[in-house]
Protein backbone atom coordinates (compact mmCIF):
# COMPACT_ATOMS: atom_id res chain seq x y z
CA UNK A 1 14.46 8.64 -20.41
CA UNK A 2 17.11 9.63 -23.19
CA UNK A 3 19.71 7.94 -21.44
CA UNK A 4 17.87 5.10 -21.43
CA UNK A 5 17.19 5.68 -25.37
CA UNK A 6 20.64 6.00 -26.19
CA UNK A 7 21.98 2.62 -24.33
CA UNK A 8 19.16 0.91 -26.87
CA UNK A 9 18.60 0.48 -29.76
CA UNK A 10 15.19 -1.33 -28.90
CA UNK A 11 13.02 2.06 -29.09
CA UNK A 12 13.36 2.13 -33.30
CA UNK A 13 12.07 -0.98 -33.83
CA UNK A 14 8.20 -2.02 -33.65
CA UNK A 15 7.37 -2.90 -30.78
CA UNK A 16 5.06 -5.62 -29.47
CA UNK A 17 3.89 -6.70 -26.22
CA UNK A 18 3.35 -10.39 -25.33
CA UNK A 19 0.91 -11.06 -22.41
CA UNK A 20 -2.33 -8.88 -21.86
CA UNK A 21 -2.35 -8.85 -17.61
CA UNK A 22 -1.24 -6.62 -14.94
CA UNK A 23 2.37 -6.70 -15.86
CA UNK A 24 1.58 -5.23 -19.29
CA UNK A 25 -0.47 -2.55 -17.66
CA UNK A 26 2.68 -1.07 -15.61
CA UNK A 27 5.23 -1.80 -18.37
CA UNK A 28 3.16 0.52 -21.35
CA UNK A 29 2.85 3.47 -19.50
CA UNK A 30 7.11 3.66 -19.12
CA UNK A 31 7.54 2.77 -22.68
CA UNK A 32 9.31 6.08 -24.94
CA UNK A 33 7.52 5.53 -28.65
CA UNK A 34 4.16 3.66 -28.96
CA UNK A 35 3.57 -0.18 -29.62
CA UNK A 36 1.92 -1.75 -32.37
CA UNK A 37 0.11 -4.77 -30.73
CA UNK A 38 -0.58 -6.93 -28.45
CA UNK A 39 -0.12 -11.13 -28.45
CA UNK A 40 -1.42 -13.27 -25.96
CA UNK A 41 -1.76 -17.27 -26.19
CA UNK A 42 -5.62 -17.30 -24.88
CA UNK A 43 -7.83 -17.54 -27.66
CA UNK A 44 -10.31 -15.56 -25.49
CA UNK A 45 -8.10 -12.17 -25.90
CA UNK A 46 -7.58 -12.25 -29.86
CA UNK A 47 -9.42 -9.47 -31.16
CA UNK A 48 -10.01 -7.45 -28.05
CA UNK A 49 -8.54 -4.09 -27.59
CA UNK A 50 -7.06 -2.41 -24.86
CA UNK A 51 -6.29 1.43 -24.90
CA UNK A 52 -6.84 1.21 -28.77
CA UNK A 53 -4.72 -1.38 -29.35
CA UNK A 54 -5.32 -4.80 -31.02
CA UNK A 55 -4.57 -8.26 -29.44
CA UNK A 56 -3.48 -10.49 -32.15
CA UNK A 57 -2.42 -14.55 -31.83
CA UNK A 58 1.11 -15.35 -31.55
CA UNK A 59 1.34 -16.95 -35.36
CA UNK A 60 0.75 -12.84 -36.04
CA UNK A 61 4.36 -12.33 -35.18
CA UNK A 62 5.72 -14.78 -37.78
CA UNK A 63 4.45 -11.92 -40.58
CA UNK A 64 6.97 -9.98 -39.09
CA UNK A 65 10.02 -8.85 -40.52
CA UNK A 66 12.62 -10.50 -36.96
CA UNK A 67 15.20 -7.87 -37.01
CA UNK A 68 12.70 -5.16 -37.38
CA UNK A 69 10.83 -5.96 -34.71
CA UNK A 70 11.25 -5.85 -30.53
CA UNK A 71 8.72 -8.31 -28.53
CA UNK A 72 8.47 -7.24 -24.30
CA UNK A 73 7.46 -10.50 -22.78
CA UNK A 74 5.21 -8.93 -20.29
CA UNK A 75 4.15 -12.06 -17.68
CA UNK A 76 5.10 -14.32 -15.40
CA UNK A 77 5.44 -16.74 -17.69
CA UNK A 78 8.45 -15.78 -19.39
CA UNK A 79 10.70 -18.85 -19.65
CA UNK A 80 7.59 -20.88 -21.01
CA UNK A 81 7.02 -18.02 -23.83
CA UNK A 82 10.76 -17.85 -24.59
CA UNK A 83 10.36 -21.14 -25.45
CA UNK A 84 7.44 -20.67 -27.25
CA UNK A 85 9.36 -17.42 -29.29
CA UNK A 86 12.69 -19.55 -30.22
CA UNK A 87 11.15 -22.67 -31.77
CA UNK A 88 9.12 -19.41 -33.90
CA UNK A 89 13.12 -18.62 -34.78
CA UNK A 90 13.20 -15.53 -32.62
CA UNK A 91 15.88 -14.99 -30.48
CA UNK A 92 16.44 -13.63 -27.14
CA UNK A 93 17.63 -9.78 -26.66
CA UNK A 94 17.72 -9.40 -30.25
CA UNK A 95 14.19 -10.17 -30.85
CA UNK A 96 12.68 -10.81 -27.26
CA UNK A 97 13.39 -8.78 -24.31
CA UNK A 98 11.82 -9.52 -20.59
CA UNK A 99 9.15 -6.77 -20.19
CA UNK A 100 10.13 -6.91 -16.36
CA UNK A 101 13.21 -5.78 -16.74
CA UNK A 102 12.90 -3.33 -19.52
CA UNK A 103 10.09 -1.64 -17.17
CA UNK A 104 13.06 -1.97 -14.43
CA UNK A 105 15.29 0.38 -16.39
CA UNK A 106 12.98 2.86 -17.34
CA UNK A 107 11.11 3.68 -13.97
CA UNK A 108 14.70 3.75 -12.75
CA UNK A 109 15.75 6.39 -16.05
CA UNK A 110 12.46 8.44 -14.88
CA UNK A 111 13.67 8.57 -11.04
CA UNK A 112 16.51 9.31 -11.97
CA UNK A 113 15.69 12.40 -14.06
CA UNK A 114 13.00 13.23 -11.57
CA UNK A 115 15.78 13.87 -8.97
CA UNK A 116 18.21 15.43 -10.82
CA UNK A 117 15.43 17.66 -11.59
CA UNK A 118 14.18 17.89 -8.08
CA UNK A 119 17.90 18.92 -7.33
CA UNK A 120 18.12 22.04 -9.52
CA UNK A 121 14.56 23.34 -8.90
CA UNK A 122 15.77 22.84 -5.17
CA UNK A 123 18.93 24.74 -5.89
CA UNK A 124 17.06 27.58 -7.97
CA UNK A 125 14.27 28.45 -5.75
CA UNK A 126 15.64 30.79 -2.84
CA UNK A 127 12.24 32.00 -1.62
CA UNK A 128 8.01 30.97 -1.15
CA UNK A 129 6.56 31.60 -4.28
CA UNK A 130 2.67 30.72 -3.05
CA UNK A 131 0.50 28.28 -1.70
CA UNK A 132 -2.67 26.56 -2.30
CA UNK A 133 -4.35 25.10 1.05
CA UNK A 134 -5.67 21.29 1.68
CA UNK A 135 -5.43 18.02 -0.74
CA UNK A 136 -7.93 18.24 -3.72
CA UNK A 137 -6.96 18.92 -7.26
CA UNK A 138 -4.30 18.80 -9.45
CA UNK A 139 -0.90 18.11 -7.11
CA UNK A 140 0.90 21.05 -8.59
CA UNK A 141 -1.97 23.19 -7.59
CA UNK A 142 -2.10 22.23 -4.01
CA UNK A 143 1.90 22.24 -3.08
CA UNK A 144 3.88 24.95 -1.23
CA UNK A 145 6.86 25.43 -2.39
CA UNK A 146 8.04 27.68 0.30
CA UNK A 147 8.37 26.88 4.63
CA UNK A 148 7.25 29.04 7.42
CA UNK A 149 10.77 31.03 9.16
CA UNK A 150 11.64 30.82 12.52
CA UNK A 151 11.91 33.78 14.41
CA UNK A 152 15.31 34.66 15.68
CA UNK A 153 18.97 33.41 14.50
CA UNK A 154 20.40 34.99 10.97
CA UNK A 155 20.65 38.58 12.43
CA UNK A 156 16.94 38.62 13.18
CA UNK A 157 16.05 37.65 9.57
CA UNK A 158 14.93 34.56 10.47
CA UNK A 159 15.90 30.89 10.03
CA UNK A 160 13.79 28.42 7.88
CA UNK A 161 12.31 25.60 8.30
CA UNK A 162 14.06 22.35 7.87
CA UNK A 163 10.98 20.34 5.74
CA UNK A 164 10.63 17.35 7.14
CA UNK A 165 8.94 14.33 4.22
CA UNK A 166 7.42 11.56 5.90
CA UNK A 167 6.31 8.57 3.46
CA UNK A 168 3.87 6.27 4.28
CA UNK A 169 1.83 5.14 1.31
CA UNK A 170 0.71 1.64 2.29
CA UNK A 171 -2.56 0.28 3.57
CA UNK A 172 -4.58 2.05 6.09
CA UNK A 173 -4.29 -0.47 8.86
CA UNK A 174 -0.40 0.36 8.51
CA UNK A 175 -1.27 3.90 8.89
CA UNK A 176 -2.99 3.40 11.99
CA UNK A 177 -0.30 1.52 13.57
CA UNK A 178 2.22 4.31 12.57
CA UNK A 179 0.19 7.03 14.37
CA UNK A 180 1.89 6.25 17.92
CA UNK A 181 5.26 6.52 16.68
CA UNK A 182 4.27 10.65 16.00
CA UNK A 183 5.01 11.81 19.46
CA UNK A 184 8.62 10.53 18.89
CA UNK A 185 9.02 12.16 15.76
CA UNK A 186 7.77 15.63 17.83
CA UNK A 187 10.16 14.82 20.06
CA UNK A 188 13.40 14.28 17.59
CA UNK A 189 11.80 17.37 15.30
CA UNK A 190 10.56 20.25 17.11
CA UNK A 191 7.64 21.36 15.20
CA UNK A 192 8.76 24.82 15.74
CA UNK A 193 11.75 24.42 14.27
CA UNK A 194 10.62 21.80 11.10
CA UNK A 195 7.78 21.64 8.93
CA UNK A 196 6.02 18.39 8.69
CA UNK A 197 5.25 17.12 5.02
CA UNK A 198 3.32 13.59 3.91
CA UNK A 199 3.10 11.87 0.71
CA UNK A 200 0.50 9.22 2.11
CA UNK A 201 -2.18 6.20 0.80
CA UNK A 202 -5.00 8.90 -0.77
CA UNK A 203 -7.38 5.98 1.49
CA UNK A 204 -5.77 7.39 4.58
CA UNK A 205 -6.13 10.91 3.97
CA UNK A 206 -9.05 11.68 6.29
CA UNK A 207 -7.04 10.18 9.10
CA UNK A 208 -3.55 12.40 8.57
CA UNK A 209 -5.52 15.71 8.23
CA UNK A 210 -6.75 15.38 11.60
CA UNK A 211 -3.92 14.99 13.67
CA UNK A 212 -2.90 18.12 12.27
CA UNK A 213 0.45 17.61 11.74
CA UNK A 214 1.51 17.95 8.33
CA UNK A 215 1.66 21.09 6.41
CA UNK A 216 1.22 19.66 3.40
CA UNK A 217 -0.56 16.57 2.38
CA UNK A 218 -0.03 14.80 -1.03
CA UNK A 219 -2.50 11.58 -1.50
CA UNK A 220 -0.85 8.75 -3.78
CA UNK A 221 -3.36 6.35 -5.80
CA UNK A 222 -1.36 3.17 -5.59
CA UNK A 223 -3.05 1.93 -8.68
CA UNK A 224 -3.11 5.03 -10.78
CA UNK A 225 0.99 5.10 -9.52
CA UNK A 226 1.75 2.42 -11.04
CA UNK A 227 0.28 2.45 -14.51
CA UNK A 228 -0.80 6.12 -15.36
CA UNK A 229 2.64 7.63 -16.09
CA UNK A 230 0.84 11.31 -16.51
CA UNK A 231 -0.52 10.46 -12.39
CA UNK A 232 2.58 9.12 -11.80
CA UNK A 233 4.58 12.36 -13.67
CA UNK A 234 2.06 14.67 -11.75
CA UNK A 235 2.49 13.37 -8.51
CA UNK A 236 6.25 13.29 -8.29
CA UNK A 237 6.41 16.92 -9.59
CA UNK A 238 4.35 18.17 -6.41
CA UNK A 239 6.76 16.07 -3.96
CA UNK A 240 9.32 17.39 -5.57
CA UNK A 241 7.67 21.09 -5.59
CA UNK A 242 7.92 20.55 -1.67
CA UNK A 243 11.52 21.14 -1.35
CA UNK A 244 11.81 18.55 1.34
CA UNK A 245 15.12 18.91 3.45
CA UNK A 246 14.58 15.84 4.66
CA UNK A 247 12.35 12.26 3.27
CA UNK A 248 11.45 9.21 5.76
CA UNK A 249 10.39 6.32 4.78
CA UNK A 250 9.49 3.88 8.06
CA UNK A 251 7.86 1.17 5.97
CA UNK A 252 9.71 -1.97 6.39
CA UNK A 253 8.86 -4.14 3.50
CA UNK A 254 9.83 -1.57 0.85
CA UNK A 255 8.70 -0.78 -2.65
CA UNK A 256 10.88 0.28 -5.77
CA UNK A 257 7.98 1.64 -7.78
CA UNK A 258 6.25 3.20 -5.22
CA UNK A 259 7.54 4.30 -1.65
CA UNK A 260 11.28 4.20 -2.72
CA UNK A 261 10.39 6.23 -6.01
CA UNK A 262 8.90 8.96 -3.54
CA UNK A 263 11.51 8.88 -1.39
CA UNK A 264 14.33 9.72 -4.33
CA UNK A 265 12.29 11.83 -6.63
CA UNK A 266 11.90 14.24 -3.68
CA UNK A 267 15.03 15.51 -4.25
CA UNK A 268 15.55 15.81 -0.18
CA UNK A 269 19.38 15.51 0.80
CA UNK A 270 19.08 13.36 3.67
CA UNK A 271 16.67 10.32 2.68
CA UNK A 272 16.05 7.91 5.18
CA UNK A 273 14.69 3.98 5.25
CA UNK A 274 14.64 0.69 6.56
CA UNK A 275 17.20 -1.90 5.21
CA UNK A 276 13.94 -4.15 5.38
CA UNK A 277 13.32 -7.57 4.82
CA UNK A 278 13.16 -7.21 0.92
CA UNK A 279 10.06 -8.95 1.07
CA UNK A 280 8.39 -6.70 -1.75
CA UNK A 281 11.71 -6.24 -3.62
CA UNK A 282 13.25 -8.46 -6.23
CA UNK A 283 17.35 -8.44 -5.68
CA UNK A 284 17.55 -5.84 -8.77
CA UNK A 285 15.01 -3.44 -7.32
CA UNK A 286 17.15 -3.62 -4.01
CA UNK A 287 20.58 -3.40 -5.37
CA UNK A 288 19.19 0.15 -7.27
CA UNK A 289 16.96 1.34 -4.53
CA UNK A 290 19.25 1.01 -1.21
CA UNK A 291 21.29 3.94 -3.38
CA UNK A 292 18.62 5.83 -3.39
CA UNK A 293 19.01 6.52 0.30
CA UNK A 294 21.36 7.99 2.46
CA UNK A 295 20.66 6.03 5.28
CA UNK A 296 19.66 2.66 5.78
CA UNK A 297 18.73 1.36 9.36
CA UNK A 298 19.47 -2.27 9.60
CA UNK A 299 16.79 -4.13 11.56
CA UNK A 300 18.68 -5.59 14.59
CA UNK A 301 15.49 -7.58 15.86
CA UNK A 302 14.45 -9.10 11.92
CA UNK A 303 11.09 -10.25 14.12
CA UNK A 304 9.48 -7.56 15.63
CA UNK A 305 5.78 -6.54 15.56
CA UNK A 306 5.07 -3.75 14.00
CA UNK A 307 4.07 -0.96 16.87
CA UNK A 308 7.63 -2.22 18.53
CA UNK A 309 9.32 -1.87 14.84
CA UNK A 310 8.10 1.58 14.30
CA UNK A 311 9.62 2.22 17.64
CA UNK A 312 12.90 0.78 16.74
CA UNK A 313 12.74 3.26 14.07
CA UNK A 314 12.54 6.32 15.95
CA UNK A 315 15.04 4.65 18.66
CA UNK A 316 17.73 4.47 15.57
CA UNK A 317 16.78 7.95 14.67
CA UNK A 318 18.06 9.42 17.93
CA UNK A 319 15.64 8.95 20.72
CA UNK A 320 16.59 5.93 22.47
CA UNK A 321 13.71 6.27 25.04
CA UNK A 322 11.15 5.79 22.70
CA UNK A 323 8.69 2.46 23.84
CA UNK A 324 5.62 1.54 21.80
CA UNK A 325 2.36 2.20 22.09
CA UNK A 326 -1.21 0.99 21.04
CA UNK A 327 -2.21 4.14 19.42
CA UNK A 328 -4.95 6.10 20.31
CA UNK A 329 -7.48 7.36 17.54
CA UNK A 330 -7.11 10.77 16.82
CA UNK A 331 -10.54 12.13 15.50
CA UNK A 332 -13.61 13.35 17.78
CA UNK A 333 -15.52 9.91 17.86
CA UNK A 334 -19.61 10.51 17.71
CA UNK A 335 -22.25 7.90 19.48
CA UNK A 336 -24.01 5.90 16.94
CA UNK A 337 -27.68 6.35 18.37
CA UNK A 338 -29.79 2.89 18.11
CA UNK A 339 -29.65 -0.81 19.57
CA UNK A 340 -26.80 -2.53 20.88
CA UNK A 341 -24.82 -4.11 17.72
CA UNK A 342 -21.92 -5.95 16.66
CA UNK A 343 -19.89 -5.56 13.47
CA UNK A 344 -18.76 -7.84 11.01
CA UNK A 345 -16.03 -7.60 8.84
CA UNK A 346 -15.97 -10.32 5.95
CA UNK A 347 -13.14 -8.87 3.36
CA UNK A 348 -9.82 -8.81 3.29
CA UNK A 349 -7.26 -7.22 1.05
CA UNK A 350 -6.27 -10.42 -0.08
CA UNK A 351 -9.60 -12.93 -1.04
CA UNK A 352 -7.91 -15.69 0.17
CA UNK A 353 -7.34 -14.31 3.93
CA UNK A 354 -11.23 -13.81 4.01
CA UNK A 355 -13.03 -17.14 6.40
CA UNK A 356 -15.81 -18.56 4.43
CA UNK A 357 -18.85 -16.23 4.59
CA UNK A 358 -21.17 -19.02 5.34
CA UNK A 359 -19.26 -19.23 9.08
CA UNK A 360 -19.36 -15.68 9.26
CA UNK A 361 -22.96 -16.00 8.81
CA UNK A 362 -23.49 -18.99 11.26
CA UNK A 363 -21.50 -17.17 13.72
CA UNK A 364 -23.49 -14.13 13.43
CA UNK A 365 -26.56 -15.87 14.15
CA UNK A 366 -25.86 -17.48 17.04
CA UNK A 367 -24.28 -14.29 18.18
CA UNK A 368 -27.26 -12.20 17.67
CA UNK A 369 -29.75 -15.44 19.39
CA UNK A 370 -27.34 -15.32 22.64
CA UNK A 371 -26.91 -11.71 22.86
CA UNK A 372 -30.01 -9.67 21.34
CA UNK A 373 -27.34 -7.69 19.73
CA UNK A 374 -28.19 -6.63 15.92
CA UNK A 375 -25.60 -6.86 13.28
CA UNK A 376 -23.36 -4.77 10.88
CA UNK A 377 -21.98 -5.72 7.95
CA UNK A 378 -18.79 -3.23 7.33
CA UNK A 379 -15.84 -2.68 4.63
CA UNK A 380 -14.66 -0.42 1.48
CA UNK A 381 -15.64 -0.66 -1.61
CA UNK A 382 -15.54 -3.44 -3.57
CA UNK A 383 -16.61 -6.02 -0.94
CA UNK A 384 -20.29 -5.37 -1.86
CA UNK A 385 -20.24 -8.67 -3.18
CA UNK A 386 -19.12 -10.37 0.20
CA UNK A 387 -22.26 -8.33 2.03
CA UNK A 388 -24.91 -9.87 -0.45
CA UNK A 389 -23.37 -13.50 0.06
CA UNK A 390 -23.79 -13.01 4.04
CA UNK A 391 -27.05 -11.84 3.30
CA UNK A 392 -27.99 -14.70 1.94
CA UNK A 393 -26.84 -17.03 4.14
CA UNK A 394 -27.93 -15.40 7.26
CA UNK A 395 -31.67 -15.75 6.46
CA UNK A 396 -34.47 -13.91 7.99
CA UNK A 397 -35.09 -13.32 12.08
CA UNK A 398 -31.91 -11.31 12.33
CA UNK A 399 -31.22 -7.42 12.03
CA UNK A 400 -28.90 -6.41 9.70
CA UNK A 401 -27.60 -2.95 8.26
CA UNK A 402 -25.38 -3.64 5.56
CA UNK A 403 -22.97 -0.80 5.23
CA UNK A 404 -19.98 -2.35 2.86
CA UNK A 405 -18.74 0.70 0.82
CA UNK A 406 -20.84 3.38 2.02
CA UNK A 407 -18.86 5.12 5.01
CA UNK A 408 -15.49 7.19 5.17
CA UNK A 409 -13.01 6.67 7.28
CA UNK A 410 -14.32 8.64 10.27
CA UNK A 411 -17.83 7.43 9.81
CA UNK A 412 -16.19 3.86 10.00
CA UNK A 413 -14.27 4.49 13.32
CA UNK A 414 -17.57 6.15 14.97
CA UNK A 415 -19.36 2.91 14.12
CA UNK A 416 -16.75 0.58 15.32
CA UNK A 417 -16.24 2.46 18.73
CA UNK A 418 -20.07 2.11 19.04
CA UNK A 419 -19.92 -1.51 18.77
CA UNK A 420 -20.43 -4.51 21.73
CA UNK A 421 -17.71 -6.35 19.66
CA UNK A 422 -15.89 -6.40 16.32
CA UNK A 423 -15.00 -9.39 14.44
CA UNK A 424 -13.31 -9.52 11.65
CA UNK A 425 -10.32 -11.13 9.12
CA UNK A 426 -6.93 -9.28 9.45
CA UNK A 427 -7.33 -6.29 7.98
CA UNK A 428 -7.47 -2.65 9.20
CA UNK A 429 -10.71 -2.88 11.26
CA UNK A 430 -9.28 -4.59 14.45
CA UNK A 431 -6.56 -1.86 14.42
CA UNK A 432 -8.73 0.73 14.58
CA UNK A 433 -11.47 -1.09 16.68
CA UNK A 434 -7.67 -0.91 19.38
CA UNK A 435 -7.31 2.78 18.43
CA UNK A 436 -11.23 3.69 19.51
CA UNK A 437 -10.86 0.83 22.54
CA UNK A 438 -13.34 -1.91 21.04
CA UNK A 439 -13.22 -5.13 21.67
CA UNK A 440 -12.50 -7.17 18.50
CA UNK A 441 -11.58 -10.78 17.46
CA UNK A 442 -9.46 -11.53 14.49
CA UNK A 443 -9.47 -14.32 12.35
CA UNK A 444 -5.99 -14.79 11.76
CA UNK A 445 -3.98 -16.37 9.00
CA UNK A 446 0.43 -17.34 9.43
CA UNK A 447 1.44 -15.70 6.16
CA UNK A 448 3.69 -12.98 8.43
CA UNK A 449 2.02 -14.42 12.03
CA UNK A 450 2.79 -12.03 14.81
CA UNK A 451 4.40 -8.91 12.45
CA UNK A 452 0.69 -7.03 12.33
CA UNK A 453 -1.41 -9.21 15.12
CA UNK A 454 -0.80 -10.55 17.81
CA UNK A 455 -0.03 -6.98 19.95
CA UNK A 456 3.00 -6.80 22.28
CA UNK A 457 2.75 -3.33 22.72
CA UNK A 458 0.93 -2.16 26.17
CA UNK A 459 -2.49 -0.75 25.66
CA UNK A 460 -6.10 -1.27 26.07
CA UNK A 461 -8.30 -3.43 24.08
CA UNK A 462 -5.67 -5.20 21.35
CA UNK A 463 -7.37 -7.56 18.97
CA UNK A 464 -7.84 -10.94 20.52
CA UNK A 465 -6.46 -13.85 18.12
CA UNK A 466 -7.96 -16.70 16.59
CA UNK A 467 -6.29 -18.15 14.67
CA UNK A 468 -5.36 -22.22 13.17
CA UNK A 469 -1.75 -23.10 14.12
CA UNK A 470 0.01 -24.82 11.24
CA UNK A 471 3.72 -25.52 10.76
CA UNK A 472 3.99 -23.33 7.85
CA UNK A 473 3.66 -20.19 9.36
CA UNK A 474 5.57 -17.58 8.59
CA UNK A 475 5.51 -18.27 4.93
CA UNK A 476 4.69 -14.68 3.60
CA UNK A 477 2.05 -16.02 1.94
CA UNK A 478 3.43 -17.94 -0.09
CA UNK A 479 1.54 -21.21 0.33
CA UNK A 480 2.73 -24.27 -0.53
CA UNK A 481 -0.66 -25.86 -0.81
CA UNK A 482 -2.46 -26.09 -4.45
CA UNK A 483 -6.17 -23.78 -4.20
CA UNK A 484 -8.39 -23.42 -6.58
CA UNK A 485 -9.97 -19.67 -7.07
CA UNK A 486 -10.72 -17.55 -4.06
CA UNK A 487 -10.16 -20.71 -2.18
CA UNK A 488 -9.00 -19.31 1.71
CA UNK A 489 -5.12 -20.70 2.72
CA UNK A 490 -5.68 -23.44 4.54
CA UNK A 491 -4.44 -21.65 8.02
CA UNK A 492 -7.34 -19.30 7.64
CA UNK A 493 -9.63 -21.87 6.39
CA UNK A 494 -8.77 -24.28 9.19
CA UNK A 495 -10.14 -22.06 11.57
CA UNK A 496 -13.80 -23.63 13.22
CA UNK A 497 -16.74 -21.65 14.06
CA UNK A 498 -16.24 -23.42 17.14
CA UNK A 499 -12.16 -21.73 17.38
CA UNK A 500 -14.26 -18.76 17.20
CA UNK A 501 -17.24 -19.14 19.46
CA UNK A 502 -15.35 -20.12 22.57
CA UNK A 503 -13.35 -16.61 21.80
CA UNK A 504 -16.93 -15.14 21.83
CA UNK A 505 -18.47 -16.45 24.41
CA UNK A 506 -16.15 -15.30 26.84
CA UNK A 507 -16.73 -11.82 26.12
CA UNK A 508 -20.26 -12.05 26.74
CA UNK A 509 -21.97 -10.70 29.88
């Protein structure tokens, strides 16, 4: 952070952030010296407080002395409030700076100094100094900062273990795809002969202590990450406590302020990463980040699902044999005792990739009149909201246990591999319904059709696709239609009950 201080001279002045949303949120946390205020246009905000501090109206600014004062444009609507700042007679970089690339520079300053620093502790520790077992509590309490020797080699002293840092801190459903790329990993680093380390999604936790892999476990709180800077301090001090050897990071759509920041804070030697498709990087974030590694593997296939691109990983790694896999669930899986049921799923990460919850409902209905079948409602927390809607729209003279936000992980996977079917948006149920082999249908949106669902890896019991065939696909998500609120894209919306029952009625005995 001092370098950063001494290329500015923007940290002695008073400082004011303009814009009250999410992009203030990660920008205040970075920030060296505290700020005064905040301004924000909407009426609605003026006199509100966050964290203490006051939200005042833009004409608050023009009390001001200018050259005394620093305003961080924080939102996305920065060429609109530069406007708004000159005809006040401020100007730009003297007066007004854009928040997003201020917070830029100083996550990159912190990385920075969290590697060098990750370097020297690296260089001065020459032996284990302790351990704490499993992942709760404080990160520095739960880190070894030693590895387990290898018998033989050195004059019978015994060789080390290379530590091996895999990072995979997106969603859960990305998790579960990941899992079948392991055995290749086993294969390219002999477990007796490395120690496997992960700095994972804290959601997906349950799910990487079972397979018994890793050593060490660090959980990351995407949220907390990204705007608690003690968190965020915290958690890169117990990567970096791990003395990796080695950090991997197979995610292909990579992210500066999260994944990559792992990755180089770790203070490994050899990091590792996807060239990606940039899709979650602006070009600044790239052009800083791709130094951060020492290896990029450049996608030779830019449109490959993602079971055959986690293969292509390990291929490039140095096991050219390597062939993907659906991947098998690796937890004991109990019977849920009770009637035959079905599951449905009616959140999404995303609002907008949920199908209306009055089709769910419709659909449900006539499922449970044709079948006998009783239904479950299912997802994580949050989505409690979703459950009551269904409720209410499914009526009476049908079963339903509503179980939105009440089960863990492994709860969740007993329940789905229970189930006469699964149907659900695209989210991480339908790949774990193909991880316990259960049936499931997914409602399927074009935003990055193909990349997650539809399978093309061999295996039993891949989701089934429904989807609405439009000739945007592959748009990212980026829709080029005008919604209003939670309104679904129109590819998702566009999808009939009747798309879905002929799916259904198939299955059916």
């Amino acid at each position: 952070m001092n370098r950063f201080r001494e290329r500015s001279p923007l940290w002695d002045k008073k400082l004011v952030i303009f814009g009250t949303g999410d992009a203030s949120r990660r920008l205040v946390p970075l920030l060296p010296s505290a700020i005064a205020y905040y301004v924000d246009n909407a009426a609605a905000q003026w006199g509100q407080r966050i964290d203490g501090c006051p939200v005042q109206p833009p004409a608050k600014l023009l009390e001001e002395e200018r050259d005394e004062l620093a305003v961080l444009v924080a939102s996305s609507y920065y060429d609109e409030i530069s406007a708004q700042l000159c005809s006040m007679g401020f100007t730009e970089h003297i007066h007004f700076f854009r928040g997003e690339q201020v917070a830029l520079h100083l996550f990159q300053a912190l990385i920075e100094e969290r590697h060098a620093r990750a370097c020297l502790q690296k260089r001065e520790v020459t032996e284990a100094t302790g351990e704490a077992e499993g992942v709760s509590g404080s990160v520095v309490e739960r880190i070894a900062v030693g590895g387990e020797r290898v018998e033989g080699g050195n004059g019978g002293k015994g060789e080390q273990k290379k530590r091996i840092l895999f990072v995979r801190v997106d969603a859960i459903g990305d998790s579960i795809l990941w899992l079948d790329s392991i055995r290749g990993y086993l294969a390219l680093y002999s477990p007796d002969r490395h120690e496997y380390l992960l700095a994972c999604n804290e959601a997906s936790v349950d799910l990487w202590q079972s397979t018994g892999y890793f050593r060490k476990i660090i959980p990351v709180n995407r949220k907390r990450f990204l705007v608690d800077k003690a968190y965020l301090t915290d958690t890169l001090d117990g990567i970096a406590a791990l003395a990796a050897d080695v950090a991997i990071q197979p995610t292909y759509s990579r992210e500066f302020r999260c994944g990559d920041a792992i990755v180089y804070a770790s203070g490994a030697v050899e990091r590792i990463g996807w060239d990606g498709d940039g899709a979650n990087l602006t070009a600044e974030e790239r052009r800083i980040s791709d130094h951060w590694y020492t290896r990029l593997i450049a996608a030779t296939e830019p449109a490959l699902m993602e079971l055959e691109r986690n293969a292509a990983f390990v291929r490039a790694l140095g096991l050219p044999e390597h062939q993907a896999a659906i991947p098998k669930w690796p937890l004991p899986l109990e019977t849920v005792e009770g009637r035959p049921y079905f599951i449905i799923f009616p959140g999404a990460g995303n609002r907008r990739r949920c199908w209306p919850i009055d089709r769910f409902a419709a659909i449900a209905r006539r499922l449970h009149e044709e079948s006998g079948w009783d239904c479950c409602l299912c997802g994580g927390p949050g989505e409690e909201e979703l459950g009551h809607a269904f409720l209410d729209q499914a009526g009476g003279g049908m079963a339903v246990t509503n179980l939105i936000g009440k089960l863990s992980l492994s709860e969740l996977a007993n329940w789905i591999h229970g189930a006469k079917l699964v149907i659900s948006n695209e989210t991480s149920a339908v790949h774990m319904a193909a991880a316990v082999a259960t049936t499931s249908l997914c409602l399927l949106g074009g935003g990055h059709f193909g990349r997650f669902v539809p399978y093309t890896a061999p295996g039993e019991h891949p989701p089934i696709s429904v989807y609405h065939r439009m000739d945007c696909f592959d748009c990212n998500w980026t829709c080029r239609f005008a919604l209003k609120g939670d309104q679904p894209w129109p590819c998702i919306e566009g999808i009939s009950e009747a798309d879905l029952w002929q799916r259904i009625a198939a299955l059916l005995p």
